[in-house]
Protein backbone atom coordinates (compact mmCIF):
# COMPACT_ATOMS: atom_id res chain seq x y z
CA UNK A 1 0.00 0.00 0.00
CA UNK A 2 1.15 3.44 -0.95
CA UNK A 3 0.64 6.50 0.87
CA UNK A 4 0.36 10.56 -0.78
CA UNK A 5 -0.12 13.37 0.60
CA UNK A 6 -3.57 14.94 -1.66
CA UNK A 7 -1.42 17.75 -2.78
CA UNK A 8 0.64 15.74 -4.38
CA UNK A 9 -2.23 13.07 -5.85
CA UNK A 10 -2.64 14.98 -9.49
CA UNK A 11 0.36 13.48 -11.28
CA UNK A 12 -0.19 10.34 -9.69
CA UNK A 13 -3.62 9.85 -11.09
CA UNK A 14 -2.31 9.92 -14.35
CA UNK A 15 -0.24 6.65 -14.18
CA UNK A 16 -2.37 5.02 -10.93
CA UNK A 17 -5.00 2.60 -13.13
CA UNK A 18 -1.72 0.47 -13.99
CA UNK A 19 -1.24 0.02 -10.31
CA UNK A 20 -2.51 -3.15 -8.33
CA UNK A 21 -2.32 -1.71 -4.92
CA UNK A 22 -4.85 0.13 -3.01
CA UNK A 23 -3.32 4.27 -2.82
CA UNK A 24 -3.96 6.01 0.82
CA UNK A 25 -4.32 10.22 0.53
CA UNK A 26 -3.53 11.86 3.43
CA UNK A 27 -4.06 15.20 4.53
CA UNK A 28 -1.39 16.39 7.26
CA UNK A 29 -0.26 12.40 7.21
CA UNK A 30 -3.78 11.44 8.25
CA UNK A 31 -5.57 8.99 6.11
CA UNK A 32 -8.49 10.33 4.66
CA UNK A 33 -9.53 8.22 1.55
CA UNK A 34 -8.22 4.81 0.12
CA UNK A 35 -8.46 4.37 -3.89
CA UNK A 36 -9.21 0.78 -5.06
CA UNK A 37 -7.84 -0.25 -8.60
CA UNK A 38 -10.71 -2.03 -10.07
CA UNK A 39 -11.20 -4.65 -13.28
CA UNK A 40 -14.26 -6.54 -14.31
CA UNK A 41 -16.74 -4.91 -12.57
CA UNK A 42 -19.47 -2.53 -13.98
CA UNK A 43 -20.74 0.72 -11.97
CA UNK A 44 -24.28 -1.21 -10.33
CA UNK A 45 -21.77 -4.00 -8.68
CA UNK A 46 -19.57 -1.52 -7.69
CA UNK A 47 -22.47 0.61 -6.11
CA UNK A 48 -24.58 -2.09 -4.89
CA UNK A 49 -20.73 -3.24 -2.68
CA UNK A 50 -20.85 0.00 -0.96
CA UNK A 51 -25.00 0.75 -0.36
CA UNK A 52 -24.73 0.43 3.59
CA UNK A 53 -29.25 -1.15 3.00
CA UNK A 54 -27.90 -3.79 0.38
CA UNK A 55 -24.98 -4.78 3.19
CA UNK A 56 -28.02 -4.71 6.11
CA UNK A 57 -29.94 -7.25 3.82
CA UNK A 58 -26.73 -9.18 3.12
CA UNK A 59 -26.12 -9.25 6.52
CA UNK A 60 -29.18 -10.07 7.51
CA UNK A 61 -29.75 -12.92 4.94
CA UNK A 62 -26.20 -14.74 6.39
CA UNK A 63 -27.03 -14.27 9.81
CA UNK A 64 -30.53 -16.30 8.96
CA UNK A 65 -29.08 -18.89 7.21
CA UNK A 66 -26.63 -19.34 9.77
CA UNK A 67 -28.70 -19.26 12.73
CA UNK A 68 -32.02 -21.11 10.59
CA UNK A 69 -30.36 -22.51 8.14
CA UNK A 70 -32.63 -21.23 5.47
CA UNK A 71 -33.91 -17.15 3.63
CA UNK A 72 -37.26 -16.70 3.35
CA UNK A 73 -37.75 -13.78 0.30
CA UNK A 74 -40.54 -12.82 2.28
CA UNK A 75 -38.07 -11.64 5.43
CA UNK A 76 -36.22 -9.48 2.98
CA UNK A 77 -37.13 -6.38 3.08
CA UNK A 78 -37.91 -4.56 -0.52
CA UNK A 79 -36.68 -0.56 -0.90
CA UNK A 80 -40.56 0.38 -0.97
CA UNK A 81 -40.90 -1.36 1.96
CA UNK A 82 -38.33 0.99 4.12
């Protein structure tokens, strides 16, 4: 992992998609944001892995099965629903 300072991120951005490791910026040497390189992955997975309801339902759906051993759709709760 790689830290930069933000003031300095510009000409790194140029040449970071041929990087494989995450990139931390810090501001006054505190982290403040982490880039990701990503392949194979279109912009609905990608926001879908960071919705903090779709985790909740994730969660929620693992700790069933692991308690009940089964997920019922009808215990998932639907967006129109909330």
């Amino acid at each position: 992992m790689k830290t930069v300072e933000i003031s300095e991120i510009a000409s790194l951005l140029e040449n970071y998609g041929k990087s494989e490791q995450p990139l931390v910026l810090t501001r006054n040497g505190q982290p403040v944001a982490t880039l990701f390189p990503i392949e194979d992955i279109d912009m609905e997975t990608l926001s879908l892995s960071v919705n903090p309801k779709f985790i909740e339902i994730i969660e929620q759906s693992r700790k069933s099965q692991k308690e009940q051993g089964r997920v019922f759709l009808e215990d998932i709760p639907l967006p129109s629903e909330t």
